[in-house]
N, C-alpha and C. Protein backbone atom coordinates (compact mmCIF):
# COMPACT_ATOMS: atom_id res chain seq x y z
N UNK A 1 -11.62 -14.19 29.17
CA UNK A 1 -10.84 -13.34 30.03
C UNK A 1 -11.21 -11.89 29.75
N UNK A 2 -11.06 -11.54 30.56
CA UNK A 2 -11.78 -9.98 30.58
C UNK A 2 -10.26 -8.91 30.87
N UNK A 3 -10.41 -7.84 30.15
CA UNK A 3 -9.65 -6.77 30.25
C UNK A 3 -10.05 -5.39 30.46
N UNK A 4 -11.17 -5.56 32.33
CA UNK A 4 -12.05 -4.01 32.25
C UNK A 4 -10.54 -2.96 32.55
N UNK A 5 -9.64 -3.36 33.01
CA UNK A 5 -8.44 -2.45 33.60
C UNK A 5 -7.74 -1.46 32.73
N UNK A 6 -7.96 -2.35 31.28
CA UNK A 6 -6.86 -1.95 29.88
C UNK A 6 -7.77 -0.69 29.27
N UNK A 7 -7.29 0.64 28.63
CA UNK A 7 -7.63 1.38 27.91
C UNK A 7 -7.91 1.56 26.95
N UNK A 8 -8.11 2.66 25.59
CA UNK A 8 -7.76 2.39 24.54
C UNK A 8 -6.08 3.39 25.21
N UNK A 9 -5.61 3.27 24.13
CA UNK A 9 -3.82 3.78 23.41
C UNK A 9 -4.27 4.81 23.12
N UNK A 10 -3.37 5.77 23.94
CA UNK A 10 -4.01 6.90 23.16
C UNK A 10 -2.66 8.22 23.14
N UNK A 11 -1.45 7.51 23.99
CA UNK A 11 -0.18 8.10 23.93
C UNK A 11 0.49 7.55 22.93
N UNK A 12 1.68 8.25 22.68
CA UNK A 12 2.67 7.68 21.51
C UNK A 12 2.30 7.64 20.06
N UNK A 13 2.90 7.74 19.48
CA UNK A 13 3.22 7.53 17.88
C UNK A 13 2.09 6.41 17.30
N UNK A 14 1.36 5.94 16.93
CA UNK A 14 0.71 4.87 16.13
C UNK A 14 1.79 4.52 14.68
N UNK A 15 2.49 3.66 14.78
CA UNK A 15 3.27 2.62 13.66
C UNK A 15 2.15 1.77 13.17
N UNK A 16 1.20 1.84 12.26
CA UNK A 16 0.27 1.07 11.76
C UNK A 16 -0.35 2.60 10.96
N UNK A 17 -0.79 1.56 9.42
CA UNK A 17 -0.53 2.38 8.33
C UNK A 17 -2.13 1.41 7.47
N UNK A 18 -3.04 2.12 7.22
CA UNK A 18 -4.05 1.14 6.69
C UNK A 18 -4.86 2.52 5.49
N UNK A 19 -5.18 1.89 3.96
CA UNK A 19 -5.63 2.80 3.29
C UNK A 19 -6.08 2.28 1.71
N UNK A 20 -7.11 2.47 1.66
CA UNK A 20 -7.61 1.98 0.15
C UNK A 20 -7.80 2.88 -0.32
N UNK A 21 -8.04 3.26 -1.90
CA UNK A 21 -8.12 3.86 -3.02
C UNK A 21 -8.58 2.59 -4.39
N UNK A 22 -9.11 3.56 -5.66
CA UNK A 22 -8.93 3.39 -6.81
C UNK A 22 -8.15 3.48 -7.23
N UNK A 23 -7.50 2.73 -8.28
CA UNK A 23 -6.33 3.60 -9.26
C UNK A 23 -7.44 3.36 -10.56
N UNK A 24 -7.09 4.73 -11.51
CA UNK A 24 -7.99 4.42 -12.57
C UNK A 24 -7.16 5.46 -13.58
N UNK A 25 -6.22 6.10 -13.15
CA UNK A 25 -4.78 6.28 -14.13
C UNK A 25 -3.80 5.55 -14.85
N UNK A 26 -3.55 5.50 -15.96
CA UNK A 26 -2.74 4.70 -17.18
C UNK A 26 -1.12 5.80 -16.59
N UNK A 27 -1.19 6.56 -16.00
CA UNK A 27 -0.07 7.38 -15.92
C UNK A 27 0.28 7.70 -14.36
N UNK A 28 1.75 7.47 -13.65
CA UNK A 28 1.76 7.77 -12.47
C UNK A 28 1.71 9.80 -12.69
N UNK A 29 1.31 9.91 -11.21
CA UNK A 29 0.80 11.12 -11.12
C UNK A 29 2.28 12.37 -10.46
N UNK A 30 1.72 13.43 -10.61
CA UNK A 30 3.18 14.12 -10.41
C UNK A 30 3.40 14.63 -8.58
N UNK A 31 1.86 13.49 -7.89
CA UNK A 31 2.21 13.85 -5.94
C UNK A 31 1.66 12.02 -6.32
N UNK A 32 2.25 11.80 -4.75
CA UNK A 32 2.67 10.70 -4.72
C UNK A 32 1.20 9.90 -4.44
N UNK A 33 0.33 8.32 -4.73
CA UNK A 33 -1.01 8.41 -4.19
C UNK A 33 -1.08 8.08 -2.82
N UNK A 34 0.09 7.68 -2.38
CA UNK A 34 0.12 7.48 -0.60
C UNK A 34 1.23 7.48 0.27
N UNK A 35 1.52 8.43 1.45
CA UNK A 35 2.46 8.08 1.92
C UNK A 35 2.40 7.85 3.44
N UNK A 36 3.17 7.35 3.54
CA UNK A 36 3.55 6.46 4.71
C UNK A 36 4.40 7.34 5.47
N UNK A 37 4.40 7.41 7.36
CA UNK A 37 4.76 8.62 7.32
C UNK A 37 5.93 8.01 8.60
N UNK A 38 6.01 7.04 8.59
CA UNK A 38 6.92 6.35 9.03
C UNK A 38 7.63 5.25 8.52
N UNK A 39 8.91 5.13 8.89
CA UNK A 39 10.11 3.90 8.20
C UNK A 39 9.46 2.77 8.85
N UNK A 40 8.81 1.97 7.22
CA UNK A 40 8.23 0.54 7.63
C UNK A 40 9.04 -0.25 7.99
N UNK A 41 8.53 -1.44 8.54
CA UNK A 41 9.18 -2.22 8.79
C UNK A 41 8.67 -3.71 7.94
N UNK A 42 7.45 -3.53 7.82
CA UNK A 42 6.80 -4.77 6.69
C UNK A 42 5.74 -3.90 5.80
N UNK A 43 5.52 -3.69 5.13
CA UNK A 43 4.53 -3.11 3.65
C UNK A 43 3.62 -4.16 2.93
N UNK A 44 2.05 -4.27 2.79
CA UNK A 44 1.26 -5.30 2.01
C UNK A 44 0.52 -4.55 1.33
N UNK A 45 0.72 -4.89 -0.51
CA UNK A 45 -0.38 -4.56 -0.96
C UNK A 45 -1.05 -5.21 -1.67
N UNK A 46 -2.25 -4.90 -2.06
CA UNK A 46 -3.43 -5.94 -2.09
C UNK A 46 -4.27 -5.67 -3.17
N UNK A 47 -4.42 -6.30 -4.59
CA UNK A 47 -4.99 -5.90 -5.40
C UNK A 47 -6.13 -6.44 -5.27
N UNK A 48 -7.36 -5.86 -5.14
CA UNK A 48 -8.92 -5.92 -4.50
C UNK A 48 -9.75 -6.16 -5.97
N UNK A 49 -9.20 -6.27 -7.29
CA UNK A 49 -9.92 -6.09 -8.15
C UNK A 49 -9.37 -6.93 -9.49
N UNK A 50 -10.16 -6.32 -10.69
CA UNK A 50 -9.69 -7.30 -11.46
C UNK A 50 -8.06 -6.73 -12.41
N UNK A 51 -7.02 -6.90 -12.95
CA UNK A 51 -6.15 -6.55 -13.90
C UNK A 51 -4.82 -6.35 -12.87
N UNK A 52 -3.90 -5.09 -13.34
CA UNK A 52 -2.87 -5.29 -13.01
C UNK A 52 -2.30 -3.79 -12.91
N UNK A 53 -2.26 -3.62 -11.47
CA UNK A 53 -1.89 -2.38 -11.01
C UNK A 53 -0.30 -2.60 -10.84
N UNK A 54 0.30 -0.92 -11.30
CA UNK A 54 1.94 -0.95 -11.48
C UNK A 54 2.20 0.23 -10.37
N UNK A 55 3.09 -0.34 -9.51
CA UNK A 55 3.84 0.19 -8.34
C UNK A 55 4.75 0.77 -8.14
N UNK A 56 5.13 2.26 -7.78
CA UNK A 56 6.59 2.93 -7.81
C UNK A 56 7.06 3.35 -6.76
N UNK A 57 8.21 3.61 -6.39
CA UNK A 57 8.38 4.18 -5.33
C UNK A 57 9.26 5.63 -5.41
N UNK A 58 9.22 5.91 -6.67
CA UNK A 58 9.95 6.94 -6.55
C UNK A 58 8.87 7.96 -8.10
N UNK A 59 7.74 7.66 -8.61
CA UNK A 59 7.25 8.41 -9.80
C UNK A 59 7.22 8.33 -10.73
N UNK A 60 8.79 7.31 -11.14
CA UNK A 60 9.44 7.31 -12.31
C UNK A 60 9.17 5.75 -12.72
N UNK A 61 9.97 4.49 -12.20
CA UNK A 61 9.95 3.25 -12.13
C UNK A 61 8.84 3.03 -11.87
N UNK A 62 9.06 1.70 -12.78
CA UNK A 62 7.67 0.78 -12.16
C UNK A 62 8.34 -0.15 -11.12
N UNK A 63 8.43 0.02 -10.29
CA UNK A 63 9.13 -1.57 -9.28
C UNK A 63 8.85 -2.74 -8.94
N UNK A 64 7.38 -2.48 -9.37
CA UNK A 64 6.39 -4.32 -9.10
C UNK A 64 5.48 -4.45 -9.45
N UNK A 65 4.49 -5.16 -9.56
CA UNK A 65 3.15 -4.84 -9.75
C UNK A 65 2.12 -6.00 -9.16
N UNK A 66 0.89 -5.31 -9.26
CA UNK A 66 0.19 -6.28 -8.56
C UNK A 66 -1.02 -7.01 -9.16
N UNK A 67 -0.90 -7.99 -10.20
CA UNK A 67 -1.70 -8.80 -11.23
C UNK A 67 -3.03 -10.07 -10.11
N UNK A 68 -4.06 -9.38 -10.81
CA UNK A 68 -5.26 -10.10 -9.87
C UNK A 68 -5.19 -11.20 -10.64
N UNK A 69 -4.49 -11.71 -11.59
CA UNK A 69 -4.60 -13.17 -12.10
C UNK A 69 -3.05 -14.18 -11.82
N UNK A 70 -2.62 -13.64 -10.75
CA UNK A 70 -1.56 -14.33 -10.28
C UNK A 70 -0.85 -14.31 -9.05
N UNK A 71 0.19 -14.95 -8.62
CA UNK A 71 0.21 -14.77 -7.37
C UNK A 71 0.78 -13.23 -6.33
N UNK A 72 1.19 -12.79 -7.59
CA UNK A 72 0.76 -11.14 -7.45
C UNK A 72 0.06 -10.58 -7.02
N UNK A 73 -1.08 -10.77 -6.89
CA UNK A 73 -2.20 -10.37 -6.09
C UNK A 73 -1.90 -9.63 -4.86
N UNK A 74 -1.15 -9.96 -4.04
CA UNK A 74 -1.07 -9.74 -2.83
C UNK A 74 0.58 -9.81 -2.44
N UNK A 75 1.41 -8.93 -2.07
CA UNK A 75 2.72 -9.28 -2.21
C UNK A 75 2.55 -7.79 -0.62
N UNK A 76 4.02 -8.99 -0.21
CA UNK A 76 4.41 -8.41 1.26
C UNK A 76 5.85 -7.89 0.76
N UNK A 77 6.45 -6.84 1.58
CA UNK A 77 7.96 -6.76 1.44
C UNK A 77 8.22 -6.55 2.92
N UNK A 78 9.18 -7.01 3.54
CA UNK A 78 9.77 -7.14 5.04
C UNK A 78 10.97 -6.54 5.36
N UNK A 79 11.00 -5.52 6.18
CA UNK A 79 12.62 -4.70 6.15
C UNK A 79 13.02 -3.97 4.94
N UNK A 80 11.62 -3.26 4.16
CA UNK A 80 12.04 -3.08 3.41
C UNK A 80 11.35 -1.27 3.91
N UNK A 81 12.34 -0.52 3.20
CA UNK A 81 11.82 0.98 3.48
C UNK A 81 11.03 1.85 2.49
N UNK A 82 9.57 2.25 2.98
CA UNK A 82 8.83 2.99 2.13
C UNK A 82 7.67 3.79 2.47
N UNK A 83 7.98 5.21 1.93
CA UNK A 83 7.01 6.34 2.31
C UNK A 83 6.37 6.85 1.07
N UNK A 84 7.07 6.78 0.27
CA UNK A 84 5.60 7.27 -1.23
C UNK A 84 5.66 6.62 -1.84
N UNK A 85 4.42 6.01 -2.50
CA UNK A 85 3.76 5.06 -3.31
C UNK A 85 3.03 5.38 -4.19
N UNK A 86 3.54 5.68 -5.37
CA UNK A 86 2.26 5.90 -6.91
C UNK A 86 2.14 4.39 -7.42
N UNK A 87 0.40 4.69 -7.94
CA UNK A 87 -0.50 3.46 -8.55
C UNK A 87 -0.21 3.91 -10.14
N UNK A 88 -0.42 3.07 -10.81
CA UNK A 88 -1.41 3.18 -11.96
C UNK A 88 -1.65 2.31 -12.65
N UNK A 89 -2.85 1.96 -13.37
CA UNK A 89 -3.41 0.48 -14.00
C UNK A 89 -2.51 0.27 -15.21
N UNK A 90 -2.12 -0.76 -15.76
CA UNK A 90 -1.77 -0.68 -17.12
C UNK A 90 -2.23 -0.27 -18.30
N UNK A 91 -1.64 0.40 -19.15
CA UNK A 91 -2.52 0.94 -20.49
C UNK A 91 -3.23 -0.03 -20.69
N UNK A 92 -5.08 0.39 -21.03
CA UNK A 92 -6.20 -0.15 -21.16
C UNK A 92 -6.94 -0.68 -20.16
N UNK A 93 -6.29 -0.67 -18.73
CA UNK A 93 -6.86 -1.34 -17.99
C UNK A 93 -7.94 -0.99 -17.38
N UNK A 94 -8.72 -1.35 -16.80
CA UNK A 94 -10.68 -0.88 -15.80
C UNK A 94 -9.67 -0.31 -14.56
N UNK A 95 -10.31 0.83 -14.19
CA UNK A 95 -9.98 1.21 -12.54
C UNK A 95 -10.16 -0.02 -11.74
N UNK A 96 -9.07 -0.10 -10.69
CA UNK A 96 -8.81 -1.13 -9.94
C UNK A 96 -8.72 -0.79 -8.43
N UNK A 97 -9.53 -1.67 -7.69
CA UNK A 97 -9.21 -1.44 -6.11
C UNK A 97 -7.82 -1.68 -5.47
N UNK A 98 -7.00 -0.91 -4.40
CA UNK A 98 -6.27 -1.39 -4.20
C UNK A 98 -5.96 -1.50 -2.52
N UNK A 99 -5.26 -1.97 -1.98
CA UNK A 99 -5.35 -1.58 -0.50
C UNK A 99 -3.90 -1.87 0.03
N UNK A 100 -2.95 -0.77 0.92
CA UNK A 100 -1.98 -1.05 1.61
C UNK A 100 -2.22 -0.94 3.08
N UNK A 101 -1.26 -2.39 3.76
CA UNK A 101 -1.27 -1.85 5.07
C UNK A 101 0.59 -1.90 5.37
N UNK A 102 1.01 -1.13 6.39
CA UNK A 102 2.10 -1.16 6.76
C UNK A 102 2.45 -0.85 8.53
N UNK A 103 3.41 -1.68 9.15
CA UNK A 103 3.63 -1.69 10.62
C UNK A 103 5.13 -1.44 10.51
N UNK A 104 5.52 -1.01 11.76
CA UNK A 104 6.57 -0.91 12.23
C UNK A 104 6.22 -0.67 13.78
N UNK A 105 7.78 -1.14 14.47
CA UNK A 105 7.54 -1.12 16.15
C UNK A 105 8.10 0.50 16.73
N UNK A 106 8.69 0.97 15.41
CA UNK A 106 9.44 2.45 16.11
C UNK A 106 9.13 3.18 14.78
């Protein structure tokens, strides 16, 4: 099926949120490593590498983390709200790939 009629989008807001980095800090940092510039509506992040990247949402806490040797790896949160996100590997750990994506409809 063909869609010569359809455009690209090129009005309105874009709700879709896509962004990789390293983390290769033992310490969260004092600006945030990503933010999101709209109220998600689902958040995925994705540890691309080997060890165990620690997740905050506010600088201070660690709130989750994301261990490439478990089912951690890859963790979704749904209805859940979030605009800044600091990384950092665990003490001793190798710099680690990481990748978030996030949607919302508004």
């Amino acid at each position: 099926m063909a869609y010569d009629n359809l455009g690209k989008k090129t009005q309105g807001k874009d709700f879709n949120f896509f962004q990789r980095m390293t983390v290769s800090s033992a310490t969260f940092g004092d600006h945030p490593d990503m933010v999101v510039t709209f109220t998600t509506q689902g958040i995925m992040f994705m540890n691309e590498g080997s060890g165990v990247i620690e997740v905050s949402f506010n600088g201070n806490t660690v709130h989750t983390e994301l261990n490439s040797g478990d089912s951690s790896k890859v963790l979704t949160f749904n209805d859940r709200v979030v605009s800044m996100i600091w990384f950092r590997v665990k003490t001793g750990g190798p710099s680690i790939p990481v990748r978030v994506e996030a949607w919302s409809t508004h």
